[in-house]
Protein backbone atom coordinates (compact mmCIF):
# COMPACT_ATOMS: atom_id res chain seq x y z
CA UNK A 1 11.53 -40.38 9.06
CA UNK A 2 11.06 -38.55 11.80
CA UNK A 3 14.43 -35.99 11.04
CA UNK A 4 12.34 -35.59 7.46
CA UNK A 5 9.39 -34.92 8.96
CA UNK A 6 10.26 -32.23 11.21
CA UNK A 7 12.72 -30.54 8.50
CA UNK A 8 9.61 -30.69 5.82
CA UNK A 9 7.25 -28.80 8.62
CA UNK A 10 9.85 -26.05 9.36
CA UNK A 11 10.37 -25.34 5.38
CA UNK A 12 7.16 -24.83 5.03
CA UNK A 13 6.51 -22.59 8.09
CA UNK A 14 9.21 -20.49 6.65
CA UNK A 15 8.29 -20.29 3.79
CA UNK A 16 4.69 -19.16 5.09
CA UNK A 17 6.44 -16.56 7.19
CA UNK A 18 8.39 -15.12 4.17
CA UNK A 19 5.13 -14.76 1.87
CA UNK A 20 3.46 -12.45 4.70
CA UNK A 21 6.98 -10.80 5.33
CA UNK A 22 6.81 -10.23 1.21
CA UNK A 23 3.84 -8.62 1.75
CA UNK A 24 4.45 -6.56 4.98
CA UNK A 25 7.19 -4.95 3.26
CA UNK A 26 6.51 -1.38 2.58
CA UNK A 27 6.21 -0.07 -1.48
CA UNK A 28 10.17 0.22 -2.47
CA UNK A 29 12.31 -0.37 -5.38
CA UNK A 30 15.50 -1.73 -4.10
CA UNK A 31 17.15 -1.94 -7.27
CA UNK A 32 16.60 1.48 -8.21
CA UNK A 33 17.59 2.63 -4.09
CA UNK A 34 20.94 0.33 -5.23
CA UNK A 35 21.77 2.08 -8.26
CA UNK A 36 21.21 5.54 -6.71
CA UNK A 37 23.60 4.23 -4.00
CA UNK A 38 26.92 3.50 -6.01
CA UNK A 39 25.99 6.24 -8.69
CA UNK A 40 26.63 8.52 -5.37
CA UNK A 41 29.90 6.90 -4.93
CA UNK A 42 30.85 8.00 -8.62
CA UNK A 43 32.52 4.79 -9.84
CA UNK A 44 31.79 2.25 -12.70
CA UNK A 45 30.17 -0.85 -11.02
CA UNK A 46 28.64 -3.47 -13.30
CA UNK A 47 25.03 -4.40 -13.21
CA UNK A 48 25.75 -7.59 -12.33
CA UNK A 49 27.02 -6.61 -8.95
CA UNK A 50 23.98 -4.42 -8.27
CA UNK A 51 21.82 -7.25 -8.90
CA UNK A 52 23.98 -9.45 -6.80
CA UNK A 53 23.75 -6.96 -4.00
CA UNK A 54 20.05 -7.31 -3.64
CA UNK A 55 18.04 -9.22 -1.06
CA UNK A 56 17.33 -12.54 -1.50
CA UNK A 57 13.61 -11.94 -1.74
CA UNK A 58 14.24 -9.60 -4.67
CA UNK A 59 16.55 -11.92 -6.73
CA UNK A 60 14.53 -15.89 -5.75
CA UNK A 61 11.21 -14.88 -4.51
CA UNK A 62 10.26 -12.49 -6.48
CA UNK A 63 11.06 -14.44 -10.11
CA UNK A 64 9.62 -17.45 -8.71
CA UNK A 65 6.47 -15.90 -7.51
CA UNK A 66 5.95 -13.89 -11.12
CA UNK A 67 6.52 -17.45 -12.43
CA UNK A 68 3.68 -19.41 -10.46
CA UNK A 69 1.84 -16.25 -10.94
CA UNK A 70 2.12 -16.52 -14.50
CA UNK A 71 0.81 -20.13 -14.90
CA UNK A 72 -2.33 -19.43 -12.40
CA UNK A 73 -3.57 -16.60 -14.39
CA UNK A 74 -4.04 -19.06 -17.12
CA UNK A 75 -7.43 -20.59 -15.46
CA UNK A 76 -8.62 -17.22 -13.42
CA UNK A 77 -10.99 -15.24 -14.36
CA UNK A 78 -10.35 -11.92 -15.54
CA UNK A 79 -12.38 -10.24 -13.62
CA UNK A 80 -11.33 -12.25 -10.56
CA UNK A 81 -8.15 -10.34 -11.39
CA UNK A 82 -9.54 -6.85 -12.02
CA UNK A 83 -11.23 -7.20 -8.23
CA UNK A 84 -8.09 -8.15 -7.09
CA UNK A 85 -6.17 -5.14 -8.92
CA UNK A 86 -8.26 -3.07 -7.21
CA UNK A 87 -7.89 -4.52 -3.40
CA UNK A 88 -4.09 -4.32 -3.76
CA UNK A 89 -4.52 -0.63 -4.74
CA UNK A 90 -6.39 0.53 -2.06
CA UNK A 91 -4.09 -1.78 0.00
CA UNK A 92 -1.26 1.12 -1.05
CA UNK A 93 0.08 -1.51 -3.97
CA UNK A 94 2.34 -3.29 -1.11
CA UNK A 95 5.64 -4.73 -2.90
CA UNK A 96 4.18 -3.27 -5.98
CA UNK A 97 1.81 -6.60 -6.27
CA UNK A 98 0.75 -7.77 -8.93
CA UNK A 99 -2.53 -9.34 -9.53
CA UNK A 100 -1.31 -12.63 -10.51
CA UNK A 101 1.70 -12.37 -8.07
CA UNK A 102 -1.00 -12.10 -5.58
CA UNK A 103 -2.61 -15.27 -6.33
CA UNK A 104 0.11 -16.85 -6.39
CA UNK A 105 1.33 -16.52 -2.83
CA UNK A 106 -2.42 -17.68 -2.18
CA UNK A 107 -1.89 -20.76 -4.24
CA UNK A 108 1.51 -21.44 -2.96
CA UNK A 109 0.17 -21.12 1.10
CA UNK A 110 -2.19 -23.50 -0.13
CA UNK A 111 -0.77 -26.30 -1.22
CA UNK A 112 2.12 -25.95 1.64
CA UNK A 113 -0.67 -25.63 4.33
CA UNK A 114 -2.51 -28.21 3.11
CA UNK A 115 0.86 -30.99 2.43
CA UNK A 116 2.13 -30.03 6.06
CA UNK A 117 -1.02 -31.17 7.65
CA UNK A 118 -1.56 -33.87 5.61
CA UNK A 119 1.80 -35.24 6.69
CA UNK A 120 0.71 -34.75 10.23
CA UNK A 121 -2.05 -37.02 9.81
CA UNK A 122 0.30 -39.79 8.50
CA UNK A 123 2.31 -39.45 10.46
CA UNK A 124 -0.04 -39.50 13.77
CA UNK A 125 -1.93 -42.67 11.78
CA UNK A 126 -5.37 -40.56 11.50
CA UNK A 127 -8.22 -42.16 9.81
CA UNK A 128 -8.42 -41.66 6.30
CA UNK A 129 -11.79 -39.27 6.27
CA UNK A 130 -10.06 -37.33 9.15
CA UNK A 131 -6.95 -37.16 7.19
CA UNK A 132 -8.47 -35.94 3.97
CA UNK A 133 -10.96 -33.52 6.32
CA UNK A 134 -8.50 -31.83 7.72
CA UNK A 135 -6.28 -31.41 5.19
CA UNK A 136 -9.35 -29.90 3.08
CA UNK A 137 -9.94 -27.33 5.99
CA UNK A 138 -6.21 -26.23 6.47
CA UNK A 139 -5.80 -25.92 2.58
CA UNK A 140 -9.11 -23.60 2.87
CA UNK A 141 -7.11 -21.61 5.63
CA UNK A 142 -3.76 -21.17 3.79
CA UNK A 143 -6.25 -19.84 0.59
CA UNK A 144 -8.18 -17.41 2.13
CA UNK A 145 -5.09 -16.34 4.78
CA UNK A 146 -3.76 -13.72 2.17
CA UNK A 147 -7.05 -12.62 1.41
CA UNK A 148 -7.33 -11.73 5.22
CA UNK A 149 -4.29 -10.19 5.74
CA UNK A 150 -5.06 -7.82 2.52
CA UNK A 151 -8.46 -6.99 3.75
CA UNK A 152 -6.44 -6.07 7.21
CA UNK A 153 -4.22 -3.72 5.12
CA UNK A 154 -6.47 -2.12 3.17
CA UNK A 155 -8.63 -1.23 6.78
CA UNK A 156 -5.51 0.35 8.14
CA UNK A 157 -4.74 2.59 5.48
CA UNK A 158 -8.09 3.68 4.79
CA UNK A 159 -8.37 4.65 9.10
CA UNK A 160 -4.67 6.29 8.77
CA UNK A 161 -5.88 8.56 5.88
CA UNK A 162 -9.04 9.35 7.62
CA UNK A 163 -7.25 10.05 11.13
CA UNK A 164 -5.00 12.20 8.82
CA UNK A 165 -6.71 14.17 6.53
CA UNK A 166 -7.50 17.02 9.18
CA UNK A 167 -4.70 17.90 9.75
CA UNK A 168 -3.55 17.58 5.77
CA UNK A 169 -6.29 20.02 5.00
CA UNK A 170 -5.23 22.23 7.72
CA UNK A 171 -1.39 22.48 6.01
CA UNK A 172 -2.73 22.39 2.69
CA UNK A 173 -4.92 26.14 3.60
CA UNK A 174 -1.57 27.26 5.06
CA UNK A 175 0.14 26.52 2.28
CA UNK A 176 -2.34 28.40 0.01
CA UNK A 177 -2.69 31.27 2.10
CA UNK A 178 1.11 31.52 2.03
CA UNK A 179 1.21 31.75 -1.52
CA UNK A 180 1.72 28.46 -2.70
CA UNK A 181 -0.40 26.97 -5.67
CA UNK A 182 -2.50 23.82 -4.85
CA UNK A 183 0.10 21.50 -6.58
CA UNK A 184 2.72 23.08 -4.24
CA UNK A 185 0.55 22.67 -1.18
CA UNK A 186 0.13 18.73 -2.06
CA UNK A 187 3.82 18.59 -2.75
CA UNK A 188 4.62 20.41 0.67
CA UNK A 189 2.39 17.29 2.42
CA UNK A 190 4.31 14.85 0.20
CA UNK A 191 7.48 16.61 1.75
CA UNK A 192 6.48 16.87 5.04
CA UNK A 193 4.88 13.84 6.32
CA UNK A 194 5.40 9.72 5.31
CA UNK A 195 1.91 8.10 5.19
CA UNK A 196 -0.83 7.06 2.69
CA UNK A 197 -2.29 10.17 2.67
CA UNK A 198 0.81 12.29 2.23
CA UNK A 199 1.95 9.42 -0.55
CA UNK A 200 -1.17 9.61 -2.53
CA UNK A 201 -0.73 13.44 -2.73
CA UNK A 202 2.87 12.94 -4.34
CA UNK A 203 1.62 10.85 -6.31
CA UNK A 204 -0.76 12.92 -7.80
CA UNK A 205 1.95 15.86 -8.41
CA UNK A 206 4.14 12.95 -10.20
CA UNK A 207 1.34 12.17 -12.61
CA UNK A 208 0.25 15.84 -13.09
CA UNK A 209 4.04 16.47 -14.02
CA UNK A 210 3.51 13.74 -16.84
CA UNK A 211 0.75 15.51 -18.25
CA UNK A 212 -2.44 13.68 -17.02
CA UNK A 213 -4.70 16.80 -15.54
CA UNK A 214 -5.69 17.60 -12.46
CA UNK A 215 -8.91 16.30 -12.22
CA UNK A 216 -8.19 13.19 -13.26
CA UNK A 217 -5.26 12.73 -10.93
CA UNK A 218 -7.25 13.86 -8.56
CA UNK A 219 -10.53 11.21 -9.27
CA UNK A 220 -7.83 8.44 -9.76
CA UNK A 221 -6.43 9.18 -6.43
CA UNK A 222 -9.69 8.99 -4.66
CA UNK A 223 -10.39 5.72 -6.23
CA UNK A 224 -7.36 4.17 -4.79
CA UNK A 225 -8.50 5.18 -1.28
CA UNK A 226 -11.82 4.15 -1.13
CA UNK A 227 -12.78 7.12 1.40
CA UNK A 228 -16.06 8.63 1.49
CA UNK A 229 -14.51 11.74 3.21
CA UNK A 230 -11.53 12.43 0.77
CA UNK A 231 -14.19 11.89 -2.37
CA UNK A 232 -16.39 14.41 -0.95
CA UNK A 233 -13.70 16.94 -0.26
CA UNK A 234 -11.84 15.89 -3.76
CA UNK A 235 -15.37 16.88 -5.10
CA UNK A 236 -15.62 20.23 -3.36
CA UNK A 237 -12.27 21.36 -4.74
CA UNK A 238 -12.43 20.38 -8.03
CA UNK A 239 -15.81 21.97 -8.24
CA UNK A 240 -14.41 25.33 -6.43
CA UNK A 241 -11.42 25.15 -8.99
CA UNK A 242 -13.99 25.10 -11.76
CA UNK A 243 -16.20 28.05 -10.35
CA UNK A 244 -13.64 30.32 -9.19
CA UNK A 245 -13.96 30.10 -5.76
CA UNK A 246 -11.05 30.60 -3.19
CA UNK A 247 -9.00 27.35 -2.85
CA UNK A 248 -8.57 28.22 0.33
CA UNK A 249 -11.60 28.73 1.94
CA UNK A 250 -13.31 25.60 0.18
CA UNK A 251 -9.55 23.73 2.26
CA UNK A 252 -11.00 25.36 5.51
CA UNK A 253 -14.63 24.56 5.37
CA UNK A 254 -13.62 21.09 4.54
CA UNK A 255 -10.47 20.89 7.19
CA UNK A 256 -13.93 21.66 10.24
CA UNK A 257 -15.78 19.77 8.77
CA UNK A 258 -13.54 16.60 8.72
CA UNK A 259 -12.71 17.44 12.11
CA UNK A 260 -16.11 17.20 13.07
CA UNK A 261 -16.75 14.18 11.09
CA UNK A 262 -13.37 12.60 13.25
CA UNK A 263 -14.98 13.64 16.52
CA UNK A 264 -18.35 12.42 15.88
CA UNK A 265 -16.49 8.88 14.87
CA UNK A 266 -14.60 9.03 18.15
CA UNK A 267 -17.64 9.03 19.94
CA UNK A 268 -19.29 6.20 18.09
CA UNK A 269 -16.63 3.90 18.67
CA UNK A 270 -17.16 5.61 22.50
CA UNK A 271 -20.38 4.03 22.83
CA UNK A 272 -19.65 0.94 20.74
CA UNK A 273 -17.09 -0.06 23.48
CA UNK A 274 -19.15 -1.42 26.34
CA UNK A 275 -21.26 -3.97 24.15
CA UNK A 276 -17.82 -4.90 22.78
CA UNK A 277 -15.95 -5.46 26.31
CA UNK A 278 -19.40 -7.43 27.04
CA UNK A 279 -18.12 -11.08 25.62
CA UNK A 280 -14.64 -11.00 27.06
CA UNK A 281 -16.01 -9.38 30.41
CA UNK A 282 -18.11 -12.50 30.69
CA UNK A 283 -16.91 -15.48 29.30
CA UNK A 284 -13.16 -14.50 30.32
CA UNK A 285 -12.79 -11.79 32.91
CA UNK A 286 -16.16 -12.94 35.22
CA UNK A 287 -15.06 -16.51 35.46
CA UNK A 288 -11.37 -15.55 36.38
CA UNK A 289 -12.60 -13.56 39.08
CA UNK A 290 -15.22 -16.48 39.90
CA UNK A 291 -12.76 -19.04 40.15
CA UNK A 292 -10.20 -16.79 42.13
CA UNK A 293 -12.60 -15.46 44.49
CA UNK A 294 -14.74 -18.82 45.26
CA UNK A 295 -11.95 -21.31 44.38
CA UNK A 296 -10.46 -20.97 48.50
CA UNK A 297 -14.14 -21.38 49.40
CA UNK A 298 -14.72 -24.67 47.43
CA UNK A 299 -11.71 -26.00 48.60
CA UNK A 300 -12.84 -25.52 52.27
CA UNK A 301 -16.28 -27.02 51.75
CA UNK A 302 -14.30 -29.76 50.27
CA UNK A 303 -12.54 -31.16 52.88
CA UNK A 304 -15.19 -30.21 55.54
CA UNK A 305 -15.64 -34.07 56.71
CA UNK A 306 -19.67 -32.74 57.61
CA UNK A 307 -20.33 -31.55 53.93
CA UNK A 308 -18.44 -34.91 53.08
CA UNK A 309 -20.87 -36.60 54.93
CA UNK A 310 -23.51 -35.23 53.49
CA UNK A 311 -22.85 -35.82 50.24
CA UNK A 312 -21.66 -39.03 50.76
């Protein structure tokens, strides 16, 4: 009993710690980065073998995670799924997640977090109301867990495309001042740097090259960021593109003035920081110091035999 118990808790640990690796993982197609990779060594290799040579994540996980995914969608809400879309987009579409791929990982971290602790209480011999508390409270945990750790992706890439939009801008007025077209300045950030920004702007030559415009790559591009600062200076081109203005001035007005906008943030956090050091200075740092500082002291009033005596 106790062998199965142990074995049942470190399944389902790993099995947590492979859903948030799944979703770590950066946006890749293996299967088409497999392909590339024997069509380089020019010789006939069946698909089968391809398949076979991908990750075990990408041949079991995957196809078992479409199918749970599958069967939830049946009893969620549509537009449950639509605000979920729309999280895992400005997320940067990690693993290429689905919506209902999504919820599934949430409903599969449930029920495992909530059947691990459960057999902890049996097996500890908790009351039944603590038993079925608990395992209520850790099954809320494993549910909202993946919620969490998307809301902590999506806050990363939107302050990586803010820190990096700057300096974007700056390459993108080079660019034009060079000689290069607007589509060949976003394609020269695509080609030079590897980060949300730089991804979204390849992105949006890919889709121009398929024939949607530039305006609407453009719009669609600054709904999947979610970034008050590239909307406005999305805005200010598209506008300048429709007046006739100089592409390149409009990019250097905007570069200073995101530069600005970055400095003035830098110095809000600036003064934000002493009220946040304020908890852990003191109900962690003060006592520390308290207790390293007036601990000797204590000790020596302790033994005195007079304050002994006096306290009886």
């Amino acid at each position: 009993m106790p062998l199965m118990f142990g074995l049942a808790i470190l399944a389902g640990l790993v099995l947590i710690l492979l859903s948030l690796i799944y979703l770590r993982r950066a946006e890749t197609d293996p299967l088409g980065e497999r392909i590339e990779e024997y069509a380089a060594r020019e010789e006939v290799v069946p698909i089968e073998d391809i398949e076979l040579s991908l990750p075990i994540s990408d041949r079991i996980i995957v196809p078992f995670l479409r199918a749970v995914g599958s069967f939830i969608t049946r009893f969620t809400p549509q537009s449950t799924l639509d605000r979920t879309t729309q999280q895992l987009a400005l997320a940067g579409s990690p693993r290429n997640l689905t919506a209902a791929e999504f919820w599934a990982i949430r409903g599969i971290m449930t029920i495992v977090m909530a059947g691990l602790f459960l057999m902890l209480m049996i097996r500890f011999n908790a009351a039944p109301d603590r038993r079925l508390l608990y395992t209520l409270l850790f099954a809320a945990i494993g549910f909202f867990l993946p919620q969490l750790y998307l809301g902590s992706l999506v806050s990363r890439r939107r302050e990586a495309i803010i820190r990096k939009l700057p300096d974007a801008l700056d390459l993108m007025t080079i660019c034009v001042d060079a000689g290069l077209t607007f589509d060949g300045a976003m394609a020269k950030v695509d080609e030079k740097w590897n980060d949300p920004l730089a991804r979204e702007f390849g992105r949006v030559v890919y889709e121009m090259q398929l024939g949607k415009t530039r305006r609407q790559a453009l719009r669609d591009m600054t709904g999947r960021m979610d970034v008050p600062e590239v909307a406005s200076s999305v805005a200010s081109i598209l506008q300048a593109d429709q007046l006739g203005v100089s592409i390149a001035k409009v990019l250097r007005i905007q570069s200073e003035q995101m530069r600005i906008r970055r400095r003035q943030r830098a110095e809000e956090k600036a003064q934000q920081a002493p009220i946040k050091m304020l908890f852990p200075l003191a109900f962690l740092i003060f006592p520390s110091m308290f207790i390293v500082l007036l601990g000797p002291a204590a000790f020596s009033l302790i033994r005195n035999d007079a304050v002994r005596n006096i306290f009886g």
